[in-house]
Each structure stands twice: as structure tokens, then as C-alpha cells.
C-alpha atoms as a PDB file:
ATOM      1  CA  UNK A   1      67.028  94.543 128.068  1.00  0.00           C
ATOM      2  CA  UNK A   2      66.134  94.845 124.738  1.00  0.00           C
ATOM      3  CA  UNK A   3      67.814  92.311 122.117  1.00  0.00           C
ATOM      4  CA  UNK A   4      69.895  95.399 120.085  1.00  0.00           C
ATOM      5  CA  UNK A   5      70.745  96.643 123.555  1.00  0.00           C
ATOM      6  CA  UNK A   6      71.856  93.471 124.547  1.00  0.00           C
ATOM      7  CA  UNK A   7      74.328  92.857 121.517  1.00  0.00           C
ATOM      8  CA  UNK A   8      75.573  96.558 121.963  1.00  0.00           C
ATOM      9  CA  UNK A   9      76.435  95.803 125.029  1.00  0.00           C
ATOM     10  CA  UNK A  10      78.044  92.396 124.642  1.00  0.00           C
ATOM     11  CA  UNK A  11      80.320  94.141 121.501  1.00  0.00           C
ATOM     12  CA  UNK A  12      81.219  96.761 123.941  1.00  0.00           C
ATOM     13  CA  UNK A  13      82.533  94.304 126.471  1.00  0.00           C
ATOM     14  CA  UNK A  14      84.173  92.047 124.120  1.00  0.00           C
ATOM     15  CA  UNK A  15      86.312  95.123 122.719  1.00  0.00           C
ATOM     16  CA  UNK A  16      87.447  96.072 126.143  1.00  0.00           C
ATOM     17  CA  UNK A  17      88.370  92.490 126.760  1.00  0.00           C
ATOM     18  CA  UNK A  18      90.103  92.530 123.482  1.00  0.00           C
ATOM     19  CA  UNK A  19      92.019  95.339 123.601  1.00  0.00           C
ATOM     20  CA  UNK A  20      93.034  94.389 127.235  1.00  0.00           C
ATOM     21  CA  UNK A  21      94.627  91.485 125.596  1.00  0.00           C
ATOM     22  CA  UNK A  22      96.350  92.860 123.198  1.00  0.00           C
ATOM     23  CA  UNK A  23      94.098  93.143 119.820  1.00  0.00           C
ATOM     24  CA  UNK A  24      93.871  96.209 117.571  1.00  0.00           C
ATOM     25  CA  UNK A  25      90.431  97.208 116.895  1.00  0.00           C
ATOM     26  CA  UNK A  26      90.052  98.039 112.850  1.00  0.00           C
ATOM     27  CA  UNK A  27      86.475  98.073 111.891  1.00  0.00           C
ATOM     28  CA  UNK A  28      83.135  97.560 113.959  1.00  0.00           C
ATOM     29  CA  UNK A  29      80.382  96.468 112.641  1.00  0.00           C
ATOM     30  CA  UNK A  30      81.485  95.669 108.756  1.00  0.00           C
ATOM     31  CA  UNK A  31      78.378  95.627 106.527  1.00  0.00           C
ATOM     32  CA  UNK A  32      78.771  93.535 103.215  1.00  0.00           C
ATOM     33  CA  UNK A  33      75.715  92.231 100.822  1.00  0.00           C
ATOM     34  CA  UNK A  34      76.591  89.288 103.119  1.00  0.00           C
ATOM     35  CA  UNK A  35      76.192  90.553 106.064  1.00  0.00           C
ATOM     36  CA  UNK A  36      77.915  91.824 109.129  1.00  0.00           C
ATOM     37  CA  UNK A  37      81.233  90.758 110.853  1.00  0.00           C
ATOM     38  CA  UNK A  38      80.940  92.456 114.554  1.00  0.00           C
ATOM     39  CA  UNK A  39      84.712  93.303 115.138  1.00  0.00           C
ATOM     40  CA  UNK A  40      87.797  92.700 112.645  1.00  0.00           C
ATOM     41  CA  UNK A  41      91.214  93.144 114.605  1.00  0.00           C
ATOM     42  CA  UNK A  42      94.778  92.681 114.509  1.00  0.00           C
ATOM     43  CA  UNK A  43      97.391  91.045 116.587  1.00  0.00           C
ATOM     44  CA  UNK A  44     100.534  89.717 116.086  1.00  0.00           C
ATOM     45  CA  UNK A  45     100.691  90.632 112.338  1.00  0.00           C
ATOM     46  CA  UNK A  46      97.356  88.335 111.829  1.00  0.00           C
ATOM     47  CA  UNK A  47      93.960  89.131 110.782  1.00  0.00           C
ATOM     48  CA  UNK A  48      90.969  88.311 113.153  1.00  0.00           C
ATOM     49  CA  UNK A  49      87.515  88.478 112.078  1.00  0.00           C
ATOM     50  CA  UNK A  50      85.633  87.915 115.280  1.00  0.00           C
ATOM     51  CA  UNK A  51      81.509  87.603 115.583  1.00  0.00           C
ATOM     52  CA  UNK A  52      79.909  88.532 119.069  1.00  0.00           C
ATOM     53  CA  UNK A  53      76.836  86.632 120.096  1.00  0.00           C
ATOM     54  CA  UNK A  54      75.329  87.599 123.789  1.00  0.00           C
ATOM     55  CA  UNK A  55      72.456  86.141 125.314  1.00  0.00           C
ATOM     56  CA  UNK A  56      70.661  86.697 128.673  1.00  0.00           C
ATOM     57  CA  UNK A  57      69.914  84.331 131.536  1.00  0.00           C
ATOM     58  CA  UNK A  58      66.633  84.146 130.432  1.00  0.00           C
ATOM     59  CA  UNK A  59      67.366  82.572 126.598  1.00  0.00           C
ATOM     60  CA  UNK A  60      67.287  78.906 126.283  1.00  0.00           C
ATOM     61  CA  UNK A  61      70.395  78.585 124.099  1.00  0.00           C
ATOM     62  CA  UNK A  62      73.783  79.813 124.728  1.00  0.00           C
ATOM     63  CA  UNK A  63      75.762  82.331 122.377  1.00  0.00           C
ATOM     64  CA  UNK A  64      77.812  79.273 120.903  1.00  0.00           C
ATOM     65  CA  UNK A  65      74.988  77.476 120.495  1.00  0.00           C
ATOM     66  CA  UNK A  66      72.826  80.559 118.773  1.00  0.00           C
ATOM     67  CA  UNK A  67      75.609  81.121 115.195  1.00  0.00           C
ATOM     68  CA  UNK A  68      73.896  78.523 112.372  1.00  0.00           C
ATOM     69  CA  UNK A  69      75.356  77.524 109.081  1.00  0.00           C
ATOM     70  CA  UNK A  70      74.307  79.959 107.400  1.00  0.00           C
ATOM     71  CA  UNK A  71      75.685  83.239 109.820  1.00  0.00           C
ATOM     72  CA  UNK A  72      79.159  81.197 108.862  1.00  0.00           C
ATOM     73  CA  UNK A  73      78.781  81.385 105.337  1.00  0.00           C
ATOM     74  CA  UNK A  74      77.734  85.204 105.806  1.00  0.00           C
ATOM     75  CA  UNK A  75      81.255  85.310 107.982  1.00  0.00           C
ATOM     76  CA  UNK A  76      83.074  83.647 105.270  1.00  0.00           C
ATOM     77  CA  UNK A  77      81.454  85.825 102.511  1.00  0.00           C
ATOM     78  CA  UNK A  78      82.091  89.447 104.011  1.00  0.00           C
ATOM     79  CA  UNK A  79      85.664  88.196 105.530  1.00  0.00           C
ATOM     80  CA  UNK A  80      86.659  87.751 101.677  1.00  0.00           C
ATOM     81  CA  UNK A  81      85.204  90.719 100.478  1.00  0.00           C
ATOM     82  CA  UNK A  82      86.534  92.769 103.072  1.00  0.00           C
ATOM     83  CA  UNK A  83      90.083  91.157 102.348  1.00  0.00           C
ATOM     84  CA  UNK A  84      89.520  91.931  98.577  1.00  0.00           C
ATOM     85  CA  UNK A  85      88.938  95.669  99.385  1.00  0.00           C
ATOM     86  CA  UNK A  86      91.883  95.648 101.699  1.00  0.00           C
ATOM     87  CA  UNK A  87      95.144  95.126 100.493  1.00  0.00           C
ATOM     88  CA  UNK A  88      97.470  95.543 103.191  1.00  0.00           C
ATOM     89  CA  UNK A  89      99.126  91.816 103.699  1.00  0.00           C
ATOM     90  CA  UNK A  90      99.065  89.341 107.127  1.00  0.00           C
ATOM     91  CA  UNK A  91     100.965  86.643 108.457  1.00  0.00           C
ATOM     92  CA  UNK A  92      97.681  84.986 109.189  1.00  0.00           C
ATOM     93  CA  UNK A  93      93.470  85.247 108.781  1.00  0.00           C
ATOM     94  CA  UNK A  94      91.622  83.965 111.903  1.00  0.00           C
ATOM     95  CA  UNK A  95      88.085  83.302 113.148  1.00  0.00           C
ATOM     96  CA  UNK A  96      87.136  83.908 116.624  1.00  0.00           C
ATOM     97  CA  UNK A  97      84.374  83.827 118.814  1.00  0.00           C
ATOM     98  CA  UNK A  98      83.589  85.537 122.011  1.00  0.00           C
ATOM     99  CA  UNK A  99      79.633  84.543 123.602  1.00  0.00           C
ATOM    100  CA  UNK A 100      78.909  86.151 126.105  1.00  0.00           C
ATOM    101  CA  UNK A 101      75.888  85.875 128.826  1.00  0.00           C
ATOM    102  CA  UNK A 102      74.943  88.469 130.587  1.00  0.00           C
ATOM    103  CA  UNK A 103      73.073  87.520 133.955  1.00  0.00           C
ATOM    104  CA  UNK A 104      72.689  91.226 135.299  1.00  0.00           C
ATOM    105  CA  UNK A 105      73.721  94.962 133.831  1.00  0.00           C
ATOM    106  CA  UNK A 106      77.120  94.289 135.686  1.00  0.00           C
ATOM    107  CA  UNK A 107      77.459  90.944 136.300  1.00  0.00           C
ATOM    108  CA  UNK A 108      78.894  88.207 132.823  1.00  0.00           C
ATOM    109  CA  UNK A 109      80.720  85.749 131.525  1.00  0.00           C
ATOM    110  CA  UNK A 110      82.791  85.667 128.532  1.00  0.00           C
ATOM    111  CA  UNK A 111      83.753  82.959 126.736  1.00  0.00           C
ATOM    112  CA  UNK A 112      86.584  83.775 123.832  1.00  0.00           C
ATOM    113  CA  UNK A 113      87.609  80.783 121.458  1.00  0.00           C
ATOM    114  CA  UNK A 114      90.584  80.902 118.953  1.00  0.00           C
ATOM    115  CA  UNK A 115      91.574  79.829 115.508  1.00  0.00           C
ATOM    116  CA  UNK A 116      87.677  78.519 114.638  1.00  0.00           C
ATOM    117  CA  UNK A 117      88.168  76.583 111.605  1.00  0.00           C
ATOM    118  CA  UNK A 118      85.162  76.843 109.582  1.00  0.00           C
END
């Protein structure tokens, strides 16, 4: 599978998995001069701003492993701007993470952790 392919396909399955669990998709794919977050949500009165990595069996580093410095700064960055543009106010602004690795076209696992602290 071809590396876009195989981030389309791990956003896909993380928004099922988040809606499932309660989240409220608001923007996919949010482009600043920054960069890109890959899913901003709400739950519970909170902001998420959540970045997807997904890797394949055959990569030598997992999708933790695989986010640098520097894609956290670009996080940081387009996570203010896009609370500067919106003015609506939360309870709360949160970082997630969901990796997932993909080991066949049906076969994964997800991994989703909460309230990063950057």
C-alpha cells in the first residue's frame, strides 16, 4: 500500500473508532502555514486536536515512535491558530494520539493515548 493510502486509511479508522467512543468530528485535515492537524474533535465540552500516524508491518519504527520535535511544534503552531480563528469557548484543549499498524487491509491495531502534554 502506498504511504498516502496508508495514512488515509489509518485517519479513516481512527474516526470510526472515535466517534464510536463518543468524539465529535469538527475538521479533517486542518492546513495552517504550520502544517496539518489530522482530526480536531470534541467531547465532553473539551477541545481535542488529535494527529494520526499509521505504519505497516513492514516499517522499522512504530507510529509513536515516527512524530519528531518538530511535527509537535507544527501541532502546537496550527492548534493556536486554529483556536485564534475559532472563537467558540471549551472547558478544556487536549492532545491525543492514535498510531496505528496495519498488518493486512483488514487486520490492525490501534493504539489511542490521552491528555499528551507537550
Amino acid at each position: 500500500m502506498k504511504k498516502k493510502d496508508l495514512g488515509k486509511k489509518g485517519e479513516e479508522i481512527a474516526e470510526k473508532y472515535l466517534i464510536k467512543s463518543g468524539y465529535k468530528i469538527i475538521e479533517r485535515n486542518f492546513r495552517t502555514k504550520y502544517g496539518e492537524i489530522d482530526l480536531i474533535c470534541e467531547k465532553d465540552n473539551s477541545i481535542i486536536f488529535i494527529e494520526v500516524r499509521t505504519k505497516s508491518n513492514l516499517e522499522f519504527v512504530s507510529p509513536e515512535e515516527s512524530i519528531s520535535s518538530k511535527k509537535i511544534d507544527h501541532i502546537k503552531n496550527s492548534s493556536l491558530d486554529y483556536l485564534s480563528k475559532n472563537k467558540k469557548k471549551y472547558k478544556d484543549i487536549k492532545f491525543e494520539f492514535i498510531g496505528i499498524l496495519i498488518s493486512s487491509k483488514n487486520d490492525y491495531k490501534l493504539n489511542h493515548i490521552k491528555d499528551i502534554i507537550f
